[in-house]
Protein backbone atom coordinates (compact mmCIF):
# COMPACT_ATOMS: atom_id res chain seq x y z
CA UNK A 1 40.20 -6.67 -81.05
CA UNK A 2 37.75 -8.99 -82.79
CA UNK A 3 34.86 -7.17 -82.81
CA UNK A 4 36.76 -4.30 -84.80
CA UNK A 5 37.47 -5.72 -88.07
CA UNK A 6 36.05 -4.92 -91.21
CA UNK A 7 33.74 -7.65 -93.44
CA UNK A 8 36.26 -8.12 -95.82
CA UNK A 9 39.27 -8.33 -92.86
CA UNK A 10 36.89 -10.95 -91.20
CA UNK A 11 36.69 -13.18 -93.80
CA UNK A 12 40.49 -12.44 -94.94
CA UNK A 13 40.95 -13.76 -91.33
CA UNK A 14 39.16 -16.54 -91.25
CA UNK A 15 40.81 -17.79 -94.33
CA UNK A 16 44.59 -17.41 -92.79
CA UNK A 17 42.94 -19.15 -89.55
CA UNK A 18 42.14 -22.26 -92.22
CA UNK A 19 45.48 -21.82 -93.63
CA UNK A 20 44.83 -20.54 -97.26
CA UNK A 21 47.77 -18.87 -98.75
CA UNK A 22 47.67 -15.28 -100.22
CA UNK A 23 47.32 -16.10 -103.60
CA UNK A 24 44.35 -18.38 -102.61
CA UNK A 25 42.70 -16.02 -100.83
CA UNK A 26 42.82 -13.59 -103.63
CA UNK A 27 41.21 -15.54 -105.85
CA UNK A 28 38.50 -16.35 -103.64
CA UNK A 29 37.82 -13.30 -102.62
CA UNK A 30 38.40 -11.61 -105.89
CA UNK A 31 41.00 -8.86 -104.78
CA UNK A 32 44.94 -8.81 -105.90
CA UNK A 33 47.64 -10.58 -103.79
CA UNK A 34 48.76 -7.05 -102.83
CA UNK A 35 45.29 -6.10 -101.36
CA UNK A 36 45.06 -9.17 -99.70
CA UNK A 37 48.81 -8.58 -97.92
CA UNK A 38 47.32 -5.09 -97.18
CA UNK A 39 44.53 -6.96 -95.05
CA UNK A 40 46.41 -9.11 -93.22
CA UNK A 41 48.63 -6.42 -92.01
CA UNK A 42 45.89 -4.49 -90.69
CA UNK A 43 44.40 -7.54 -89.02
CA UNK A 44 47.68 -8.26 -86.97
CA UNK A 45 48.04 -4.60 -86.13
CA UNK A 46 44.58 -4.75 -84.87
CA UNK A 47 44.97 -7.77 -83.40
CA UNK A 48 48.69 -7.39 -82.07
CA UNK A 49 49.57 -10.83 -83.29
CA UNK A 50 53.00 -11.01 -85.41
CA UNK A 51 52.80 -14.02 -87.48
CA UNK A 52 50.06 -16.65 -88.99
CA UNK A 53 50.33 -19.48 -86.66
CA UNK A 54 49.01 -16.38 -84.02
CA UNK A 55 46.26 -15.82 -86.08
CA UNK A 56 45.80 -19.92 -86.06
CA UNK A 57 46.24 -19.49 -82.22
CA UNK A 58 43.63 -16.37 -81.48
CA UNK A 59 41.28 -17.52 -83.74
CA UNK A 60 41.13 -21.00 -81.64
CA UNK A 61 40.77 -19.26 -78.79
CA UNK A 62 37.87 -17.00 -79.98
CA UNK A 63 36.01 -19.85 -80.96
CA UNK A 64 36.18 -18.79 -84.97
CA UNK A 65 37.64 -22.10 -85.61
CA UNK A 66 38.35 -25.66 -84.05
């Protein structure tokens, strides 16, 4: 779960969990759209959730956001 993502998957997390799009995440985090979309896959397989509003919804419930 959780405790098995990568630094760069966390915080590629926490921004869909605040709702940042792709494009906005890449430029904060200084990586290309594509990398970005290669991030979030991983962190839904990981996390078995199958859409962003899940993310939203597991990231509530972990406490990561409010």
């Amino acid at each position: 779960g959780f405790a098995h993502l990568a630094d760069v998957d966390l915080m590629v997390f926490q921004l869909i969990a605040e709702g940042r799009t792709n494009k906005e995440m890449a430029a904060m985090l200084f990586l290309s759209p594509s990398t970005v979309d290669t991030h979030r896959s991983r962190i839904m397989e990981k996390l078995d959730v199958h859409s962003a509003a899940e993310i939203v919804l597991y990231a509530v419930r972990k406490g990561v956001i409010r």
